[in-house]
N, C-alpha and C. Protein backbone atom coordinates (compact mmCIF):
# COMPACT_ATOMS: atom_id res chain seq x y z
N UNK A 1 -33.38 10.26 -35.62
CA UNK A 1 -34.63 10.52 -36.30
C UNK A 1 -34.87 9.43 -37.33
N UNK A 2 -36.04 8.83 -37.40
CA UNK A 2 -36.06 7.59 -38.55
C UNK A 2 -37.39 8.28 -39.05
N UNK A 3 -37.10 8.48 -40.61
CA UNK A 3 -37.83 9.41 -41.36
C UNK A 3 -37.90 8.01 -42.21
N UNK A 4 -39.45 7.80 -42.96
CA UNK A 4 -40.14 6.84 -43.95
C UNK A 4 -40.30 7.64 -44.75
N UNK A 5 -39.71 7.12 -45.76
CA UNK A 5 -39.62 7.48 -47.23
C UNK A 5 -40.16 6.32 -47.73
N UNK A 6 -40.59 5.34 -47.33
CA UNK A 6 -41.51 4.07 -47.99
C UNK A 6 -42.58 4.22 -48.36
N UNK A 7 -43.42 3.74 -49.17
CA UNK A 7 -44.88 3.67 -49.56
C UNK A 7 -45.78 3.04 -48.57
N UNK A 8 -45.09 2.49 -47.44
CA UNK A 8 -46.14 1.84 -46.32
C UNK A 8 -45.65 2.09 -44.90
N UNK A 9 -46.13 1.61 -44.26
CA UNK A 9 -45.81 1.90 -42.60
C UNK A 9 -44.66 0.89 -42.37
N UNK A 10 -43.77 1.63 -41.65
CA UNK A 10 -42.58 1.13 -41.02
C UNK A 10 -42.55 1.70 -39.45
N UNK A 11 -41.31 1.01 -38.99
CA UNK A 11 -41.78 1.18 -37.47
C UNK A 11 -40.38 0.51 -37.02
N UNK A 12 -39.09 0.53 -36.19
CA UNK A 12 -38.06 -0.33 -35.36
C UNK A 12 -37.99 -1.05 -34.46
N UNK A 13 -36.79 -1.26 -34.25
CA UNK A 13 -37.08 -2.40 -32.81
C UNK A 13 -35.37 -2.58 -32.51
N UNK A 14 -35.05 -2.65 -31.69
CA UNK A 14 -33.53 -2.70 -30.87
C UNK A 14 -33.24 -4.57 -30.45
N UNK A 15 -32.26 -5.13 -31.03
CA UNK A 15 -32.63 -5.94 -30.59
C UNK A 15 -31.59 -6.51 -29.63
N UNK A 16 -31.87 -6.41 -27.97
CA UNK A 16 -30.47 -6.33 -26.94
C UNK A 16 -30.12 -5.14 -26.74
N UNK A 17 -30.94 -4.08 -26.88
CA UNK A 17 -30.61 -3.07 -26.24
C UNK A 17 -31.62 -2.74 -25.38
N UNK A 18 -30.62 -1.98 -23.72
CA UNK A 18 -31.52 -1.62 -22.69
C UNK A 18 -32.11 -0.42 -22.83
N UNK A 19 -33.13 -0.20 -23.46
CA UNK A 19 -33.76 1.31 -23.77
C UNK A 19 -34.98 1.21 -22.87
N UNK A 20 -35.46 2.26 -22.61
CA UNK A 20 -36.63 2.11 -21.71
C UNK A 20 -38.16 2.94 -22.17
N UNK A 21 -38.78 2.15 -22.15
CA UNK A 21 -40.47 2.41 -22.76
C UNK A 21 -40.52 1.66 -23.79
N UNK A 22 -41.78 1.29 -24.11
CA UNK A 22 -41.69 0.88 -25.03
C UNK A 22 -42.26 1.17 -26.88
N UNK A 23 -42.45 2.43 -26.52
CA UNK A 23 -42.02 3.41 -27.98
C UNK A 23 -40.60 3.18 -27.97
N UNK A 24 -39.25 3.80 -27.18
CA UNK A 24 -38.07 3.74 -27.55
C UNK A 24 -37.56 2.54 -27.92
N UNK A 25 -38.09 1.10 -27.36
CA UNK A 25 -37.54 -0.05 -28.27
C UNK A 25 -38.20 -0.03 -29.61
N UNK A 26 -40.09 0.33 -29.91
CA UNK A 26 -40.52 0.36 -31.85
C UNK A 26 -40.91 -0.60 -31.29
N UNK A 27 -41.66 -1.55 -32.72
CA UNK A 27 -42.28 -2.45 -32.24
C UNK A 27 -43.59 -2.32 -33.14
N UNK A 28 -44.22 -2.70 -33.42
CA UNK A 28 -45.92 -2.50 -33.37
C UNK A 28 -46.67 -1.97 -33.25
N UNK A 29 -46.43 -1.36 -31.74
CA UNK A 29 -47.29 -0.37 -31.60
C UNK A 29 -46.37 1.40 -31.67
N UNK A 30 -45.70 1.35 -31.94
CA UNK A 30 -44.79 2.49 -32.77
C UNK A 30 -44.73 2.79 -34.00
N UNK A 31 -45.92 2.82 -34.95
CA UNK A 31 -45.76 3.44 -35.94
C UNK A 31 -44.94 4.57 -36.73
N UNK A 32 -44.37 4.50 -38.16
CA UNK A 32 -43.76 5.25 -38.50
C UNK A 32 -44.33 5.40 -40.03
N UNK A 33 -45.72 6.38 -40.06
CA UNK A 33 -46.60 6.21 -41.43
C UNK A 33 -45.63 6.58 -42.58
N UNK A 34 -45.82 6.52 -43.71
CA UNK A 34 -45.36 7.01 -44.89
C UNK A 34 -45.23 8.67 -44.76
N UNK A 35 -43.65 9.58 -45.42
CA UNK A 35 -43.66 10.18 -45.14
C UNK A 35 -43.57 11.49 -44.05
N UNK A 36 -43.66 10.51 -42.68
CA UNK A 36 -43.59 10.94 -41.20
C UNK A 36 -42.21 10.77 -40.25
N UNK A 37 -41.74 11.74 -39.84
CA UNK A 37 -40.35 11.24 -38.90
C UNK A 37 -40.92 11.38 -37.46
N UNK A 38 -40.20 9.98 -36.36
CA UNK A 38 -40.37 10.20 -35.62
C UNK A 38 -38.62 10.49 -34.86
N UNK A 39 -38.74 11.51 -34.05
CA UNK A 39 -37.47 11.17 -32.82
C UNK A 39 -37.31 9.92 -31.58
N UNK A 40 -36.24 9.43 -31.58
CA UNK A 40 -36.31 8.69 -31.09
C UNK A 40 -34.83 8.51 -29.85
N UNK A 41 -35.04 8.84 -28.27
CA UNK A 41 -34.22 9.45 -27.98
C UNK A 41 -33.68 8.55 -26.55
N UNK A 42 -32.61 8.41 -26.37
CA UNK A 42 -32.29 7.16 -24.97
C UNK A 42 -30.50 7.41 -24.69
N UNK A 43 -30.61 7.06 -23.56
CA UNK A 43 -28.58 7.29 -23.12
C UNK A 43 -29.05 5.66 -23.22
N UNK A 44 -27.66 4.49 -23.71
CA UNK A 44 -27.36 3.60 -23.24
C UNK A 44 -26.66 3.23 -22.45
N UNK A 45 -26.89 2.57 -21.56
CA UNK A 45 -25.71 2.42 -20.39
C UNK A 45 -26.07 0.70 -20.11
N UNK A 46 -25.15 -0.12 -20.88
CA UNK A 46 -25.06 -1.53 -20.58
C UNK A 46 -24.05 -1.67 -20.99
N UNK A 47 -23.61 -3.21 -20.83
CA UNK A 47 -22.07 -3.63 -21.49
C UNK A 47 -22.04 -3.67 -23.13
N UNK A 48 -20.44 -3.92 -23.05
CA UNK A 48 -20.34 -3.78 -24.73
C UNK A 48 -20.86 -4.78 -25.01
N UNK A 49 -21.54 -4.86 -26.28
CA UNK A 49 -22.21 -6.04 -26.92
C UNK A 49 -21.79 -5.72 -28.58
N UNK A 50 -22.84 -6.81 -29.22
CA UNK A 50 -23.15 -6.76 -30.85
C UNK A 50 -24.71 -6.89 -30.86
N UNK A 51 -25.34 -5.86 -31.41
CA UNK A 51 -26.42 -5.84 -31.00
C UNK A 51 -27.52 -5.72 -32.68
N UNK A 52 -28.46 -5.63 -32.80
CA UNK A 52 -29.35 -5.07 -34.10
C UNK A 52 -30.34 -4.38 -33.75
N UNK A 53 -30.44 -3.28 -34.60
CA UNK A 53 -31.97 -3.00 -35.14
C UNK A 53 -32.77 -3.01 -36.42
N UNK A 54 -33.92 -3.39 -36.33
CA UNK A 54 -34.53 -3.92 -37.92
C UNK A 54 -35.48 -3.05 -37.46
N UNK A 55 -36.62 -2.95 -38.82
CA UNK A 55 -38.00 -2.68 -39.21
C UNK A 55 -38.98 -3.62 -38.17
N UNK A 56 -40.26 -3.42 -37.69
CA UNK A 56 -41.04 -4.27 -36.97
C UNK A 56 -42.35 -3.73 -37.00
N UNK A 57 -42.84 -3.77 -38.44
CA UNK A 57 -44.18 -3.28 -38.42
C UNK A 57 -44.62 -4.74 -38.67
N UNK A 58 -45.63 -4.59 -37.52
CA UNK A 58 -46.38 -6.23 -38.00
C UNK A 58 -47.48 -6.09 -39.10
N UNK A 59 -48.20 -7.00 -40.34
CA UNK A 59 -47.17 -8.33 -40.11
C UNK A 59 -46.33 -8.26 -40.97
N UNK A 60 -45.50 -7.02 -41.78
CA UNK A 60 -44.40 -7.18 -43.10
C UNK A 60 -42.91 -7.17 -42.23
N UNK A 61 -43.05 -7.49 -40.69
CA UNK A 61 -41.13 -7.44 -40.48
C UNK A 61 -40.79 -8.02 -40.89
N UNK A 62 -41.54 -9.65 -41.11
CA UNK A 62 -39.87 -10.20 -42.34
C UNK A 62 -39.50 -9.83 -43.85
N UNK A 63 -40.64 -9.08 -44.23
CA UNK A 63 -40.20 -8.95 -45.28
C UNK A 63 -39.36 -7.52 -45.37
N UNK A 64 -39.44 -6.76 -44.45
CA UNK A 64 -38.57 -5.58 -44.64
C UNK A 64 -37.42 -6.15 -44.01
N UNK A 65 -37.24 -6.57 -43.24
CA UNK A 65 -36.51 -6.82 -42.55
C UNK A 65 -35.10 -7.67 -43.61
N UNK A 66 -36.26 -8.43 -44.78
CA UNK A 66 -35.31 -9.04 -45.40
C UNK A 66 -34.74 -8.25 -46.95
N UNK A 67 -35.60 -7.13 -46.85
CA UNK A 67 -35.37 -6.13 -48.21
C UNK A 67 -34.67 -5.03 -47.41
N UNK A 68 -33.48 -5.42 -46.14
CA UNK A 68 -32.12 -4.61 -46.24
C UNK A 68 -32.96 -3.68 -44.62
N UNK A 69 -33.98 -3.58 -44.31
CA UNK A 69 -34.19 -2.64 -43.22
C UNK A 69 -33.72 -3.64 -41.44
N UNK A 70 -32.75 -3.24 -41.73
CA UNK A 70 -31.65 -3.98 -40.47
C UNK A 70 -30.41 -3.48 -40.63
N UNK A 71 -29.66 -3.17 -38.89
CA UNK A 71 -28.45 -2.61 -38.96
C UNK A 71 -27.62 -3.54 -37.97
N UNK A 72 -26.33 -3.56 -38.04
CA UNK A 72 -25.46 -4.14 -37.05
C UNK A 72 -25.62 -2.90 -36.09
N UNK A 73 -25.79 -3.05 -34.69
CA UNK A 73 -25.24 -1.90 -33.52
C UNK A 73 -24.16 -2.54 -32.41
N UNK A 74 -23.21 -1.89 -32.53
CA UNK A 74 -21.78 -2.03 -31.67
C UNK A 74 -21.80 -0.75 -30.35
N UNK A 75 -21.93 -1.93 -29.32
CA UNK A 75 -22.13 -0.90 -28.05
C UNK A 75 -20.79 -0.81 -27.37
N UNK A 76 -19.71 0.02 -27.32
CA UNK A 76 -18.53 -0.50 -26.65
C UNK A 76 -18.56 -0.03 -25.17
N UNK A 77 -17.78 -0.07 -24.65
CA UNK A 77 -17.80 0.14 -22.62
C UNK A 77 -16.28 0.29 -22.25
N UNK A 78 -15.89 0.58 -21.29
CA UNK A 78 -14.37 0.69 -20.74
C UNK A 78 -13.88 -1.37 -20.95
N UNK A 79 -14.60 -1.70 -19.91
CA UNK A 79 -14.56 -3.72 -19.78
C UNK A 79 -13.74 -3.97 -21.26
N UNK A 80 -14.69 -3.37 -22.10
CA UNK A 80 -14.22 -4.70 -23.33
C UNK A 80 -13.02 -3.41 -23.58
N UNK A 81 -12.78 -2.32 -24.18
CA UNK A 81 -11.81 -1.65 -24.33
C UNK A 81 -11.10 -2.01 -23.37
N UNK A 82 -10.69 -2.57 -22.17
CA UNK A 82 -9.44 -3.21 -21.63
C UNK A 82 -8.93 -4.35 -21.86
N UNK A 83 -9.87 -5.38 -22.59
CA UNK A 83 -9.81 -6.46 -22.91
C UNK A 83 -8.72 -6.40 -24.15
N UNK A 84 -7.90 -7.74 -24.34
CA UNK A 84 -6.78 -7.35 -25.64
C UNK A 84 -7.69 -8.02 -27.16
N UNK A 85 -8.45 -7.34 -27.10
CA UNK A 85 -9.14 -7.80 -28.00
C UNK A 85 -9.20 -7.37 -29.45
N UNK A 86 -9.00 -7.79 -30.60
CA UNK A 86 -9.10 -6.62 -31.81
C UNK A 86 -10.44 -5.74 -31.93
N UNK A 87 -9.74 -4.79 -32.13
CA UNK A 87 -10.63 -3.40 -32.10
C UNK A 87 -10.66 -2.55 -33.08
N UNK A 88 -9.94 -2.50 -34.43
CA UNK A 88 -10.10 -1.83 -35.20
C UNK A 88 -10.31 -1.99 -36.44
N UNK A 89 -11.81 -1.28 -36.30
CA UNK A 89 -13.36 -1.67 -37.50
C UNK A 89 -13.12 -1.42 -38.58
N UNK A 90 -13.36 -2.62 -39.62
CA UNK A 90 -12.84 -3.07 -41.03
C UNK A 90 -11.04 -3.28 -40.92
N UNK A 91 -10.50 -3.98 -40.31
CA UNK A 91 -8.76 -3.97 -40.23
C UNK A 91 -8.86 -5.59 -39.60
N UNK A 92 -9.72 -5.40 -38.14
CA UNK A 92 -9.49 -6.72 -37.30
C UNK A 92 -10.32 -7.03 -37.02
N UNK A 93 -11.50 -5.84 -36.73
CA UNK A 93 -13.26 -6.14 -35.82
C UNK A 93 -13.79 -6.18 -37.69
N UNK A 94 -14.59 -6.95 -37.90
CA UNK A 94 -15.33 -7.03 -38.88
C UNK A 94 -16.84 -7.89 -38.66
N UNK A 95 -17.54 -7.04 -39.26
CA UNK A 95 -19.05 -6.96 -39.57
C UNK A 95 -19.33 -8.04 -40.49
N UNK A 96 -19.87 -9.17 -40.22
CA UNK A 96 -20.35 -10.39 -40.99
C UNK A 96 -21.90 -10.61 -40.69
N UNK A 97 -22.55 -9.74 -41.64
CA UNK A 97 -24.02 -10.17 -42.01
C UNK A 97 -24.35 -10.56 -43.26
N UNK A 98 -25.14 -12.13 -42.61
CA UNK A 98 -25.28 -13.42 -43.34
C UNK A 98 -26.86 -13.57 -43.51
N UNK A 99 -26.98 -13.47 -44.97
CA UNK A 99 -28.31 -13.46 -45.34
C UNK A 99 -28.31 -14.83 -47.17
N UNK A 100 -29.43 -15.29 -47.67
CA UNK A 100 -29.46 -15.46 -48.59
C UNK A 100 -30.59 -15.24 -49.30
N UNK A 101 -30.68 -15.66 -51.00
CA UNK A 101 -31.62 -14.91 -51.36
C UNK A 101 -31.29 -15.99 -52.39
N UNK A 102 -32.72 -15.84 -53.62
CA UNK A 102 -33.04 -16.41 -54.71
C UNK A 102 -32.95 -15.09 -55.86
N UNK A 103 -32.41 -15.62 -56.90
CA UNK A 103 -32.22 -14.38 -57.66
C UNK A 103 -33.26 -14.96 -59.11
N UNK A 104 -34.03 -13.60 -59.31
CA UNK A 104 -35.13 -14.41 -60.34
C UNK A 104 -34.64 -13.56 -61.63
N UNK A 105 -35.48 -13.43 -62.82
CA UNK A 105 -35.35 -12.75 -63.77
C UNK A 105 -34.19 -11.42 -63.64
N UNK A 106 -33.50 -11.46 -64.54
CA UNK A 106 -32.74 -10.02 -64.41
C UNK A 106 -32.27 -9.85 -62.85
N UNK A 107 -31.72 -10.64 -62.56
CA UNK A 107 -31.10 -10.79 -60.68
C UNK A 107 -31.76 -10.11 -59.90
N UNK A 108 -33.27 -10.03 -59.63
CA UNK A 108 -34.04 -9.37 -58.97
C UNK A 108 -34.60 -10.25 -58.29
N UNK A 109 -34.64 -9.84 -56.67
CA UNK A 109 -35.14 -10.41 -56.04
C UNK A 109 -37.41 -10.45 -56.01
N UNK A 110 -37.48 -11.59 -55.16
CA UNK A 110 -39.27 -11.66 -55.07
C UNK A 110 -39.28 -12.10 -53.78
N UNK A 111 -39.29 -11.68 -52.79
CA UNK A 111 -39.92 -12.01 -51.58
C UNK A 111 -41.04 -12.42 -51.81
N UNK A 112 -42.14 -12.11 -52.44
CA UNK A 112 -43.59 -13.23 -52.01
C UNK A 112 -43.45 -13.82 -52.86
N UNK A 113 -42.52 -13.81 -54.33
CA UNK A 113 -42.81 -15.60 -54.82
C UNK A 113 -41.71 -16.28 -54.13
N UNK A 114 -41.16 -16.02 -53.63
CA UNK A 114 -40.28 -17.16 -52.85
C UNK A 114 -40.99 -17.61 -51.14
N UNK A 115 -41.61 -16.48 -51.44
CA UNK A 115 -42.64 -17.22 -49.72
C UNK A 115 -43.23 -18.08 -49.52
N UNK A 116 -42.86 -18.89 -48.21
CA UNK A 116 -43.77 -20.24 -48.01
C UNK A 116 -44.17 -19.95 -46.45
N UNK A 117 -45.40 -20.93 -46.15
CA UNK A 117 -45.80 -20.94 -44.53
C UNK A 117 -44.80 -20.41 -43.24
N UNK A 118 -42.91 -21.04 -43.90
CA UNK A 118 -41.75 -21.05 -42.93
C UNK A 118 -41.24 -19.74 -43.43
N UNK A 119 -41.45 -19.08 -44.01
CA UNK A 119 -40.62 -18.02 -44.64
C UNK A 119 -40.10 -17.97 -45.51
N UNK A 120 -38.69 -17.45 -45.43
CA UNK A 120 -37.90 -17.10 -47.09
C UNK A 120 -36.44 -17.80 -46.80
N UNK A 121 -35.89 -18.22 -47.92
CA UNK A 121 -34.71 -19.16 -48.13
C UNK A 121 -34.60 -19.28 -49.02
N UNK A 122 -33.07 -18.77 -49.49
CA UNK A 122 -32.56 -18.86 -51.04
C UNK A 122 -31.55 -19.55 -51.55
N UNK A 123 -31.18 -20.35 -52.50
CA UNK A 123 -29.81 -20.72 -52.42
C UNK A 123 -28.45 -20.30 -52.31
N UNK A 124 -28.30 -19.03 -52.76
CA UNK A 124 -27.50 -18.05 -52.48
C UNK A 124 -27.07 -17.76 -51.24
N UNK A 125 -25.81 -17.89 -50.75
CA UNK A 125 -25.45 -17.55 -49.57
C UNK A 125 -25.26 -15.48 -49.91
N UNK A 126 -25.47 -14.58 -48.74
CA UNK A 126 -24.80 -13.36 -49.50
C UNK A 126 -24.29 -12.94 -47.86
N UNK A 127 -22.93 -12.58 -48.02
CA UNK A 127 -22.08 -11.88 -46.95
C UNK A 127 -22.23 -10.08 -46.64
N UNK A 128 -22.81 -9.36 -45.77
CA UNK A 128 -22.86 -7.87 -46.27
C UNK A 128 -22.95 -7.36 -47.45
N UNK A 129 -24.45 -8.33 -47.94
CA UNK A 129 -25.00 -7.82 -48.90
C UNK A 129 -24.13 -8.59 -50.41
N UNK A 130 -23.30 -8.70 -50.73
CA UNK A 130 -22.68 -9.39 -51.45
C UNK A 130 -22.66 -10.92 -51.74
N UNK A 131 -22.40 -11.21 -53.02
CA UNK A 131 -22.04 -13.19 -53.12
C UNK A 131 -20.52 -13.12 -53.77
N UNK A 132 -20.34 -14.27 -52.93
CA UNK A 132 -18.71 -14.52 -52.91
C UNK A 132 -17.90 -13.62 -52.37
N UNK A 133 -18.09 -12.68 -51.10
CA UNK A 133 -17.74 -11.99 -50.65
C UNK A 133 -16.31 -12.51 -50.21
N UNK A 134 -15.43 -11.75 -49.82
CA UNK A 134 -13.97 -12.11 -49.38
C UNK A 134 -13.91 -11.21 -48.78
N UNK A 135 -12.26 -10.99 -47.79
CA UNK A 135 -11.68 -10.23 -46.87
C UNK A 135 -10.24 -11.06 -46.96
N UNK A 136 -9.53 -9.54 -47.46
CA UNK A 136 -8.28 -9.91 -47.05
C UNK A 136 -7.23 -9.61 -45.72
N UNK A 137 -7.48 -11.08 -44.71
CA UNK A 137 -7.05 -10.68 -43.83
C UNK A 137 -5.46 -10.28 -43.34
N UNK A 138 -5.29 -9.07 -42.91
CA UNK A 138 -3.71 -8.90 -42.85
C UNK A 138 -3.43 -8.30 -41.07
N UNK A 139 -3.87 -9.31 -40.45
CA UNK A 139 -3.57 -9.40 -38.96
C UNK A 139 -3.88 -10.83 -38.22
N UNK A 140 -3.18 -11.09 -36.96
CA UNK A 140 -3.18 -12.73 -36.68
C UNK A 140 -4.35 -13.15 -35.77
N UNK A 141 -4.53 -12.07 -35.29
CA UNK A 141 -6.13 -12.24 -34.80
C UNK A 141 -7.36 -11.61 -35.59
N UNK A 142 -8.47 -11.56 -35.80
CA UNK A 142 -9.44 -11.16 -36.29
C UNK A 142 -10.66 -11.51 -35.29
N UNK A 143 -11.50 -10.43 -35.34
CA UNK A 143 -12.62 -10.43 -34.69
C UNK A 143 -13.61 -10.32 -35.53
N UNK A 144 -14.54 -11.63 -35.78
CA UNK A 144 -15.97 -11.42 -36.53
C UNK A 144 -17.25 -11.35 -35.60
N UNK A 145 -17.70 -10.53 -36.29
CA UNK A 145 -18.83 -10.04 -35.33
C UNK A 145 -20.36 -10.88 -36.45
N UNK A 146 -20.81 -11.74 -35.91
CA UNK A 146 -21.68 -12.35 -37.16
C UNK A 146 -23.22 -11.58 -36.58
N UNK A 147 -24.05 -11.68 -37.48
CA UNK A 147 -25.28 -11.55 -37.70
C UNK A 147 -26.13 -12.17 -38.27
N UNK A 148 -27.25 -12.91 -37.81
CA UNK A 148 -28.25 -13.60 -38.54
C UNK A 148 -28.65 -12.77 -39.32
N UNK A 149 -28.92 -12.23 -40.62
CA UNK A 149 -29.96 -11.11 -41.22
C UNK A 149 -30.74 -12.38 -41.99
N UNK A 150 -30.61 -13.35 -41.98
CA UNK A 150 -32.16 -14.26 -42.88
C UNK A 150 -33.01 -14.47 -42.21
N UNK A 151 -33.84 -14.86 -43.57
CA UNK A 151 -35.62 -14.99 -42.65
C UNK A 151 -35.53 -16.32 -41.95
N UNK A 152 -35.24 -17.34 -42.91
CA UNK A 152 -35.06 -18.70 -41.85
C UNK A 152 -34.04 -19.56 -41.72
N UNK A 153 -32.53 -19.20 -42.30
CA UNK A 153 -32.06 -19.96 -42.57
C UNK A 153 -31.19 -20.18 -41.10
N UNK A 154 -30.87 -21.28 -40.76
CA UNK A 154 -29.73 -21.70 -39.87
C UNK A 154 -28.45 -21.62 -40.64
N UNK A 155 -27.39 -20.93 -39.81
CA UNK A 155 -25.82 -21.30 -40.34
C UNK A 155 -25.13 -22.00 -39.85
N UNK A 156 -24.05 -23.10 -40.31
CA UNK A 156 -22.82 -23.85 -39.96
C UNK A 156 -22.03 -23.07 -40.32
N UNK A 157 -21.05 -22.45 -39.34
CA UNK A 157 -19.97 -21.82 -40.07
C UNK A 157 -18.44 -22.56 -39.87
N UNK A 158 -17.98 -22.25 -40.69
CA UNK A 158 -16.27 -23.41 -40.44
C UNK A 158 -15.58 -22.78 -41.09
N UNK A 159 -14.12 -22.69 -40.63
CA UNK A 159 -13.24 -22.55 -41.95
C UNK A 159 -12.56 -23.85 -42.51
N UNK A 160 -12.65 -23.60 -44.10
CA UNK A 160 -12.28 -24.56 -45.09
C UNK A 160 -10.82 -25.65 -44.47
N UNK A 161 -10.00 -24.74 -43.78
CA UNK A 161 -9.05 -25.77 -43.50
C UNK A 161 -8.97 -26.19 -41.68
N UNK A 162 -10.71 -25.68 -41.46
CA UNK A 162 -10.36 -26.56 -40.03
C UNK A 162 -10.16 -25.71 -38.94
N UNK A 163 -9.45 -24.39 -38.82
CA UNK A 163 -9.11 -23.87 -37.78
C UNK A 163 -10.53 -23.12 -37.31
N UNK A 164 -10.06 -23.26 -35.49
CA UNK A 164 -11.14 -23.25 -34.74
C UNK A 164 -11.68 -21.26 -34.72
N UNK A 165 -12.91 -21.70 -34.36
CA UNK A 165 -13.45 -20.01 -33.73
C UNK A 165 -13.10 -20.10 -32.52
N UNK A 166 -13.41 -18.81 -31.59
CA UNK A 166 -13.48 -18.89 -30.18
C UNK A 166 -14.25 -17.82 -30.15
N UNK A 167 -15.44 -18.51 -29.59
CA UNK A 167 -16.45 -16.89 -29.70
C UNK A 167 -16.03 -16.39 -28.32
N UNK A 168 -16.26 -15.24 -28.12
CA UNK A 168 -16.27 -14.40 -27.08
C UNK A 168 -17.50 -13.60 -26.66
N UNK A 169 -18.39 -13.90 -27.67
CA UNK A 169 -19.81 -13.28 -27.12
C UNK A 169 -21.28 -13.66 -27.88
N UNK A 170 -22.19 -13.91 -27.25
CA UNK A 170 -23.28 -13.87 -28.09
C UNK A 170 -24.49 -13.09 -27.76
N UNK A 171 -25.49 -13.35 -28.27
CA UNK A 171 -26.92 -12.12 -28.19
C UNK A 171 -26.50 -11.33 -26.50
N UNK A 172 -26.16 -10.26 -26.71
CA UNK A 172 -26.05 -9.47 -26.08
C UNK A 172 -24.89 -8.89 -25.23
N UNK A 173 -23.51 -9.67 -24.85
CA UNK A 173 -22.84 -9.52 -24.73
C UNK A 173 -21.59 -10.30 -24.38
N UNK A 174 -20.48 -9.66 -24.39
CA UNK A 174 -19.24 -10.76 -24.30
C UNK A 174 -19.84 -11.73 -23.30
């Protein structure tokens, strides 16, 4: 059920997931007025992936989208549960959503004074919501599961001393 408690129209959107109609993906033409819940109801049946859903009322999705209305969605399947893969969420599988932001008066954010023609971009890097985020890792593999959550920024990601990634999956599945 996605119930609006906002002062304006909101509305979702799945992003890589096989849902069918297109009310059940949101969107635009799925309204969700102020005050109003809608149900919203689907079996998934695709492979495991890393998937999102955000806000998608046109035209404010980027800006909700960038004031926190976005989720990580983890679809798992038998396939990847046979796979020797790390699997256990916040320990080895970890959630890395990468957003930044400009912090103005009193560390408050402004989406429209920081808006330009391209969107929004801040100097601030922020990790799940946080700056200077850390993780202390205490296993030899680790699984990061990343997420774009910015409006425009591109990421380079590296670690400081060099050692490699090996992705195993992107938009939509291993």
């Amino acid at each position: 059920t996605l119930k609006n408690t906002l002062p304006e129209l909101t509305t979702f959107h799945w992003h890589g997931a096989n849902v069918s109609g297109p009310y059940v993906d949101g969107g635009c033409h799925a309204p969700v007025y102020p005050g109003e819940s809608k149900q919203i109801d689907f079996t998934l049946d695709q492979p495991a992936a890393t998937l999102w859903l955000h806000a998608h009322p046109c035209p404010s999705t980027a800006e909700q989208v960038w004031h926190g209305l976005a989720a990580m969605v983890i679809v798992k399947d038998q396939h990847e549960e046979s796979l020797p893969l790390p699997r256990n969420y916040g320990v080895d599988d970890i959630p890395v959503i990468l957003q930044d932001r400009r912090f103005h008066e009193q560390n408050q954010w402004n989406y429209r004074a920081d808006y330009d023609p391209d969107g929004v971009a801040g100097p601030t890097a922020m990790i799940n919501g946080t700056i200077n985020s850390y993780f202390d890792v205490t296993t030899q593999k680790v699984r990061l599961r990343f997420l774009d959550g910015a409006n425009r920024r591109e990421w380079r990601l590296h670690f400081s001393d060099g050692l490699p990634f090996t992705q195993i999956g992107g938009d939509g599945s291993l």
